[in-house]
Protein backbone atom coordinates (compact mmCIF):
# COMPACT_ATOMS: atom_id res chain seq x y z
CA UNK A 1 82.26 102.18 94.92
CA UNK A 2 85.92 102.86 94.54
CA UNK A 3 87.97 103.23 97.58
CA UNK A 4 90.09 106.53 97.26
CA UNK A 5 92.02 107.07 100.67
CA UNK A 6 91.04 107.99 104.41
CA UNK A 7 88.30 110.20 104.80
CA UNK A 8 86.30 109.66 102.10
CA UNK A 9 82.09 108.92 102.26
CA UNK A 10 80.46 106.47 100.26
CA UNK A 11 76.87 106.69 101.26
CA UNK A 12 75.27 109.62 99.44
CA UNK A 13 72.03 109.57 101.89
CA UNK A 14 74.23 109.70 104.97
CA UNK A 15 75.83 113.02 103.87
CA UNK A 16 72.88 115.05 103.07
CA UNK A 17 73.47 117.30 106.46
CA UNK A 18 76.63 119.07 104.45
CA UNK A 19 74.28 120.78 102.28
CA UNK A 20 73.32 123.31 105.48
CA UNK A 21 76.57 125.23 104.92
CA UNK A 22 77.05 128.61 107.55
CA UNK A 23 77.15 130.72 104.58
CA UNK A 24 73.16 130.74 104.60
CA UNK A 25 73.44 132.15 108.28
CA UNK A 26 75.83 134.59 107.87
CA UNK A 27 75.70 138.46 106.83
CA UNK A 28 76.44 139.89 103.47
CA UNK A 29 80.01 140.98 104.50
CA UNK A 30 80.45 137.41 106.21
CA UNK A 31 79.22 135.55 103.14
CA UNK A 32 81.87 137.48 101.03
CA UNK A 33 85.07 136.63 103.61
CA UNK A 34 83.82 133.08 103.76
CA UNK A 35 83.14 132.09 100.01
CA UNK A 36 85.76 130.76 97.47
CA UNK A 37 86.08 128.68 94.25
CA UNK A 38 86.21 125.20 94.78
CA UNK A 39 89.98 124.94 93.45
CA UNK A 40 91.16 128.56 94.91
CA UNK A 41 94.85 128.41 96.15
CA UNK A 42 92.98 128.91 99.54
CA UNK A 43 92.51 125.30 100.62
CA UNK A 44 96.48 125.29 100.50
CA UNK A 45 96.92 128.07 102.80
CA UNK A 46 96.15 126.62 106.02
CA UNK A 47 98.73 126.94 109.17
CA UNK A 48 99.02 125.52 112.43
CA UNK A 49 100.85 128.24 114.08
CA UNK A 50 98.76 130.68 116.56
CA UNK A 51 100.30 133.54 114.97
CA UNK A 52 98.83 133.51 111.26
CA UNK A 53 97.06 135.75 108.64
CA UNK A 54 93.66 133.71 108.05
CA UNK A 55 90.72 134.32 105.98
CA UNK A 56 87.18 133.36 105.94
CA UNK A 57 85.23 133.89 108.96
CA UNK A 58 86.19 132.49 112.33
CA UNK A 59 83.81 131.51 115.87
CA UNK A 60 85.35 134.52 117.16
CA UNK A 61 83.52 137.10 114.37
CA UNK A 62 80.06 135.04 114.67
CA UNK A 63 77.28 135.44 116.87
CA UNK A 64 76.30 132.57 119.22
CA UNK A 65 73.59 131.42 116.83
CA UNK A 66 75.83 131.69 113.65
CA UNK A 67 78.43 129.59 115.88
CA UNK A 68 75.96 127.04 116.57
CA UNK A 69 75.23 126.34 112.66
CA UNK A 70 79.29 126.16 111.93
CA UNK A 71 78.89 123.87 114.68
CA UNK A 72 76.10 121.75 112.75
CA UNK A 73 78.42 121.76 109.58
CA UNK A 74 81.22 120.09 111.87
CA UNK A 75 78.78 117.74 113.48
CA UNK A 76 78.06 116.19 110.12
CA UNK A 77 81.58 115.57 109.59
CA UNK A 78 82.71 114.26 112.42
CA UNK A 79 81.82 111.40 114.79
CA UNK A 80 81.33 112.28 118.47
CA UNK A 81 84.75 111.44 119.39
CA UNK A 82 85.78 113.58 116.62
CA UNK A 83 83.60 117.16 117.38
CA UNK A 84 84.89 116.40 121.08
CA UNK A 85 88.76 116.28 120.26
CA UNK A 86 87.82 119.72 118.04
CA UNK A 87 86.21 121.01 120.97
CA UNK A 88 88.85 119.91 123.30
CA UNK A 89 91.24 121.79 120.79
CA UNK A 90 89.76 124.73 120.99
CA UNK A 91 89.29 124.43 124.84
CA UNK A 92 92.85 123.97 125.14
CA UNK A 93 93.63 126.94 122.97
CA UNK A 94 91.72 129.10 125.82
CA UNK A 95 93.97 127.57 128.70
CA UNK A 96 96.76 128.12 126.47
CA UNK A 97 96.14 132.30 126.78
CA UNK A 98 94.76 131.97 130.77
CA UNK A 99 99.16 130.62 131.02
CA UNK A 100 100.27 133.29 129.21
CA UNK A 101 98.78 136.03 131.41
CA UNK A 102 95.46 135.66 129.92
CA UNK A 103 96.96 136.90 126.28
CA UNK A 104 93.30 136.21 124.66
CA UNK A 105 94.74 139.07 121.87
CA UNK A 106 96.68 135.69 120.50
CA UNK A 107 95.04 132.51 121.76
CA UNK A 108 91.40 131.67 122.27
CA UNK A 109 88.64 128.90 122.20
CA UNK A 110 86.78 130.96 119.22
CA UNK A 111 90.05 132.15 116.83
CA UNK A 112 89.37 129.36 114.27
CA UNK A 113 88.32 130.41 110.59
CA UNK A 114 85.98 128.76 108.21
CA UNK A 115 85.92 129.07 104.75
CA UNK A 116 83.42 127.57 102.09
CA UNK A 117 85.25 126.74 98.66
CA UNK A 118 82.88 126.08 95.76
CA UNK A 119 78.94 125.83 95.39
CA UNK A 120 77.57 123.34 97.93
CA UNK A 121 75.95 120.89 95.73
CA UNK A 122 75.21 117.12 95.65
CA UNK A 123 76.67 116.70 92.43
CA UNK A 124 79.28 119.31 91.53
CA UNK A 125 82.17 119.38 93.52
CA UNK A 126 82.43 121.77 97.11
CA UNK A 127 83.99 122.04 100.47
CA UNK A 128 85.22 123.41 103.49
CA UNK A 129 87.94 124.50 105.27
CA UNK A 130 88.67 125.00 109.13
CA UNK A 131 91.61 126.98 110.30
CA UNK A 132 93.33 127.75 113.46
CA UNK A 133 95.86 127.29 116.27
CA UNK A 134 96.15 123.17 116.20
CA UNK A 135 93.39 122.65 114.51
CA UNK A 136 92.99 122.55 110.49
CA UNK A 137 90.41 120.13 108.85
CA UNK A 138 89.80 120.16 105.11
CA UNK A 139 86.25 118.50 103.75
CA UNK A 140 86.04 118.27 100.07
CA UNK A 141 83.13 116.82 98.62
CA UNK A 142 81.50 115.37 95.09
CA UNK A 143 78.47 113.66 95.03
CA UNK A 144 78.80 110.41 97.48
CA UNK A 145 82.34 110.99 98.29
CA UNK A 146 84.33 112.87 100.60
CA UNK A 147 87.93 113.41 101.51
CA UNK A 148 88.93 114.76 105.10
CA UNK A 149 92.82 115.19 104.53
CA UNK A 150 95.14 117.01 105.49
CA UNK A 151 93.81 117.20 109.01
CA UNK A 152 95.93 118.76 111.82
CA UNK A 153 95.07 117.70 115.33
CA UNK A 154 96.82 119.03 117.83
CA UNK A 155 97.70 121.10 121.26
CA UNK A 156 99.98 123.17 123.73
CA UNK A 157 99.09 122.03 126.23
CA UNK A 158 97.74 118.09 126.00
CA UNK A 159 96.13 118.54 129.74
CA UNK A 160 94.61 121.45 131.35
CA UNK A 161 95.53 120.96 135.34
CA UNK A 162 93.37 124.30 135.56
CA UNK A 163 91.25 127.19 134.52
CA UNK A 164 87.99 127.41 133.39
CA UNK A 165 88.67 124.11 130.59
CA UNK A 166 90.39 122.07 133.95
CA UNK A 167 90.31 118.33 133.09
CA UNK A 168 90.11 119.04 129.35
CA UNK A 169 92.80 116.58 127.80
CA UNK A 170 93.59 115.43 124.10
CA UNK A 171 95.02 112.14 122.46
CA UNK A 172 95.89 109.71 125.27
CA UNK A 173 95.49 106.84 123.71
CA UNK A 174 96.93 108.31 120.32
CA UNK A 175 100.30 108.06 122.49
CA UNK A 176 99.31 104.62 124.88
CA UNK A 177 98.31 102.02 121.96
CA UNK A 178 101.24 103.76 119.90
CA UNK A 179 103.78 102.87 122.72
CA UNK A 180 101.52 99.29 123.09
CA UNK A 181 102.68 98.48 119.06
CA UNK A 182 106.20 99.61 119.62
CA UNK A 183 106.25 97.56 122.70
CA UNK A 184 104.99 94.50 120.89
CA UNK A 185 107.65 94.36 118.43
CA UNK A 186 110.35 91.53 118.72
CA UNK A 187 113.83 93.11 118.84
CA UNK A 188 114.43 92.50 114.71
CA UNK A 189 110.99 94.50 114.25
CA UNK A 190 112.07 97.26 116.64
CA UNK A 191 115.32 97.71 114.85
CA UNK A 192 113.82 98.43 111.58
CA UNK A 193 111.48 100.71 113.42
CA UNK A 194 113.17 102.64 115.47
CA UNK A 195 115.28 105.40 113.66
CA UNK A 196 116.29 107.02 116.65
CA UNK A 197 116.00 105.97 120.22
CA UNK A 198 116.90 109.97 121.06
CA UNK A 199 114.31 112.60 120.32
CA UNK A 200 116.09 115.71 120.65
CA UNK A 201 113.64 118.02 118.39
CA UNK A 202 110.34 118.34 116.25
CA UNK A 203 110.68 115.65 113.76
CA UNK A 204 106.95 115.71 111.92
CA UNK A 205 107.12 116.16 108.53
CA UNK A 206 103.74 117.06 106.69
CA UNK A 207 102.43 119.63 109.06
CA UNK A 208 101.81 123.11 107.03
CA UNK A 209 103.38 124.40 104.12
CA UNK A 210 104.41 120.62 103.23
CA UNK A 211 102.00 119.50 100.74
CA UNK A 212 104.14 117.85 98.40
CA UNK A 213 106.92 116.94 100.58
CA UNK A 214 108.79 113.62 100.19
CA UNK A 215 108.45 111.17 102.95
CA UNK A 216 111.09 108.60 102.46
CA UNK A 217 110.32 104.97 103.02
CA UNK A 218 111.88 103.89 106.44
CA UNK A 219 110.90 101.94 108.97
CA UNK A 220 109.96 98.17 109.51
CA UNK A 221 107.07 96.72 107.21
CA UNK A 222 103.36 95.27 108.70
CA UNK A 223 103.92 92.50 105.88
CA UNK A 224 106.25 91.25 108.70
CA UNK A 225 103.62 91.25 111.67
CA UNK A 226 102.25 89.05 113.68
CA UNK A 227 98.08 88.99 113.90
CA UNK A 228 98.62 90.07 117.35
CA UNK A 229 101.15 92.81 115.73
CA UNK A 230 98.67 93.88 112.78
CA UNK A 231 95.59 94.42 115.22
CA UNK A 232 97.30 96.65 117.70
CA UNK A 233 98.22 98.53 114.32
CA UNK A 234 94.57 98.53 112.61
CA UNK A 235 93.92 99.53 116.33
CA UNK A 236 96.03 102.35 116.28
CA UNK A 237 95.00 103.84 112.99
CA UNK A 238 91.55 103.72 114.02
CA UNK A 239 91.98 106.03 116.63
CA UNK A 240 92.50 108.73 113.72
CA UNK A 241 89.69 107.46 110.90
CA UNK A 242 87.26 107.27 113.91
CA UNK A 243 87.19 110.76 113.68
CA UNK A 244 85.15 110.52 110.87
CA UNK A 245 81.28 109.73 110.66
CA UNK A 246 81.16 106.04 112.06
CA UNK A 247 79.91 104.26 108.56
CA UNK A 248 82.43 106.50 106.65
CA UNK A 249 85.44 105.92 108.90
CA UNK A 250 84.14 102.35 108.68
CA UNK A 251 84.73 102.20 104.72
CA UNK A 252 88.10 104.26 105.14
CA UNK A 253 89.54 101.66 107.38
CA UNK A 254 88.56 98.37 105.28
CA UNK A 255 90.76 100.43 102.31
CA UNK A 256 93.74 101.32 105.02
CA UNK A 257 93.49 97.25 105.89
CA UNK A 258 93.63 96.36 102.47
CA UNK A 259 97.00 97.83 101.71
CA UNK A 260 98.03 96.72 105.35
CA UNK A 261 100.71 94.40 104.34
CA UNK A 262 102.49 97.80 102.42
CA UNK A 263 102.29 99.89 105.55
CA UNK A 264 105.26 101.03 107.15
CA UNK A 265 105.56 102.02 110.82
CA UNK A 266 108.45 104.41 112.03
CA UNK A 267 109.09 105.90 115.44
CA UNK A 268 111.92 108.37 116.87
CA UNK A 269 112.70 108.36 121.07
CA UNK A 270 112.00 106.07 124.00
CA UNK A 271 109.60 103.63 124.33
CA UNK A 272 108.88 103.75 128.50
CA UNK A 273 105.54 104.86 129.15
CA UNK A 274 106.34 108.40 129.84
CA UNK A 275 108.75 108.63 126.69
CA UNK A 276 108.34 111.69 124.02
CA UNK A 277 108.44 110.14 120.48
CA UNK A 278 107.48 110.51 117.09
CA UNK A 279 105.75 107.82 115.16
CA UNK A 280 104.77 107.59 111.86
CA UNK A 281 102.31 105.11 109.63
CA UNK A 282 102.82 105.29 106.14
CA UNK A 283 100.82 103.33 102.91
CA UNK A 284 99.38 103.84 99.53
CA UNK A 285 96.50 105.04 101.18
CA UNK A 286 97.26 107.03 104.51
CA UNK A 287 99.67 108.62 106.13
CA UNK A 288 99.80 109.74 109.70
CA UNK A 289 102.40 111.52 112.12
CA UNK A 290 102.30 111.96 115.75
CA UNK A 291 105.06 114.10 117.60
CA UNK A 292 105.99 115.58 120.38
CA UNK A 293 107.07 118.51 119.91
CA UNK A 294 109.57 121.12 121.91
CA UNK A 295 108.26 124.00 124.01
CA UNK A 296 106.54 127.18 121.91
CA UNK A 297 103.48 128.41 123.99
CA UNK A 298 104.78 127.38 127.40
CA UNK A 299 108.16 128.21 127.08
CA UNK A 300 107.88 129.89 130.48
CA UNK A 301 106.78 127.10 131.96
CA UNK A 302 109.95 124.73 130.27
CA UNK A 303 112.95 126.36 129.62
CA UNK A 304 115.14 123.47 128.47
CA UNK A 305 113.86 123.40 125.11
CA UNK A 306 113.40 119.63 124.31
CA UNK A 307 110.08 118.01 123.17
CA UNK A 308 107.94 117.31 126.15
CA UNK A 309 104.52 115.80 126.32
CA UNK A 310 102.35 118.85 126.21
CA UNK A 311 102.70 119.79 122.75
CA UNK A 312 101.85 117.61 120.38
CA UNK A 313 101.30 117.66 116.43
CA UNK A 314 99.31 114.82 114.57
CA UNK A 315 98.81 115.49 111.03
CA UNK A 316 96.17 112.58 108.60
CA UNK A 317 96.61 112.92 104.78
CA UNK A 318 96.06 111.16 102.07
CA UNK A 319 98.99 110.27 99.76
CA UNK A 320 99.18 109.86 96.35
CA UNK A 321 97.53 113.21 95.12
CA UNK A 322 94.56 113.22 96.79
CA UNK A 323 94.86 115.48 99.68
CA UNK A 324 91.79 118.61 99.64
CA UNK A 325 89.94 115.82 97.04
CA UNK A 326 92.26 117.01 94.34
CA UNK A 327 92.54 113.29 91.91
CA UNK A 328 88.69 113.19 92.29
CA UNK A 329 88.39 116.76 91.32
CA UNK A 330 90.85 116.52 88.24
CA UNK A 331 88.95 113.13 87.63
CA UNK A 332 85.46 115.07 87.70
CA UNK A 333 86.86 118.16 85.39
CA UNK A 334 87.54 115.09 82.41
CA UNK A 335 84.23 113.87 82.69
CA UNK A 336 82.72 117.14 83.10
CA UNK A 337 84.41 120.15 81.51
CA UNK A 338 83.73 123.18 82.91
């Protein structure tokens, strides 16, 4: 089967499990918020902020057993590693309000929206949508593939020191193997790569509202790695297709590998271990950001105003037109007017 970009399925019998949608569970009112076409404007609408005008129907407007079959739609998207970092998310999102006086009016664990675009089907094309504070994953689907992208993974704050989510933390190793590759570099590499050795700001570029942004080639090429150099890459990208359903995040990664030698790797900021940065890993078929961004929810807490190492912003997406499945939608509309 063709390869189309990170995120995509190409087992039809391991994706059965997305035909159990939460529409079926919901009430009539519910079913309305939560239903639109499969090409509605709506997949586009997503935000990141905590402060946003969202539709559908979110965790916080379900009952417990309604939550638990949104939950069952997730869990056949995502690995274990993948439902935990959502979890963590959300977990986060709830320590986030207990430091700002216990403001659960604008954060909380259960103020994330889904919405069902299209007719869940195994042949025509469908999908879903999940919305909220640092936390945004978009499934399309048609037939035996699937594309995950844009996701927005994500927190303010990264640790929780306490509270009822204490020990909850998110994307460690997102930041230690990224500092590992920079690390690894020899000094020629490391010049190419390194646009910046001062991060004085937010410097992610594809986060909401960006869909058809330009990202301008920069930064050193993996066509000059070392094997050593090119694992600790593959490595690194891992860490974000592993989200994924393990034989599907399999598949996505042999496609990201093939085009390895036309990845480019950029970073902004330090490179000591406790360095804020911004790194970004760019090819025909992915592109991811990672940054650390400046103070929003905690701004009480850090006055200065400079990117610190509880917030961060990773966004995944899939270049080259296919972000929310759009090419293989246009591509199913030719063979199959409609």
């Amino acid at each position: 089967m063709e390869m189309l970009g990170v995120g995509e399925i190409v087992h039809k019998e391991e994706h059965t499990d997305y035909m159990q949608p939460p529409a079926a569970a919901l009430d009539a009112d519910q079913r309305t918020r939560i239903r639109f076409p499969v090409d509605d404007p709506e997949w586009r609408k997503w935000g990141n902020q905590h402060i946003y005008w969202r539709q559908g129907v979110s965790f916080e407007q379900m009952t417990e057993a309604q939550r638990e079959v949104a939950w069952a739609l997730l869990d056949a998207a995502l690995s274990m590693k993948g439902l935990e970092l959502a979890r963590d998310i959300m977990r986060l999102n709830h320590t986030l309000a207990e430091l700002n006086d216990n403001n659960f009016v604008e954060y909380g664990e259960h103020k994330y929206f889904l919405t069902v675009m299209g007719e869940p089907s195994a042949t025509e094309p469908w999908g879903f949508q999940l919305d909220g504070h640092h936390l945004i994953l978009n499934c399309f689907v048609l037939g035996d593939q699937v594309v995950m992208t844009p996701a927005f993974w994500g927190s303010e704050p990264a640790v929780a020191t306490a509270g009822k989510y204490a020990g909850t933390r998110i994307m460690d190793a997102e930041q230690e193997q990224a500092l590992e590759l920079i690390n690894a570099l020899d000094a020629a590499q490391r010049a190419e790569a390194i646009l910046d050795v001062a991060k004085t700001g937010n410097n992610i570029l594809t986060q909401a509202f960006s869909d058809n942004v330009i990202v301008p080639e920069a930064g050193v090429s993996a066509a000059t790695f070392s094997p050593e150099q090119k694992a600790l890459l593959v490595n690194l990208i891992s860490l974000y297709t592993s989200n994924l359903k393990e034989g599907h995040a399999e598949v996505s990664l042999s496609g990201i590998v093939e085009h390895l030698d036309e990845t480019r790797f950029v970073w902004i900021g330090a490179t000591e271990p406790d360095s804020v940065f911004y790194y970004r890993i760019h090819s025909p078929v992915i592109l991811i950001e990672f940054d650390h961004q400046t103070p929003v929810g905690l701004t009480a807490y850090y006055e200065n105003g400079t990117p610190f190492r509880e917030h961060i912003h990773a966004v995944v997406r899939t270049p080259n037109g296919n972000d929310y499945g759009k090419d293989l939608l246009r591509q199913h509309y030719e063979q199959h007017p409609h």
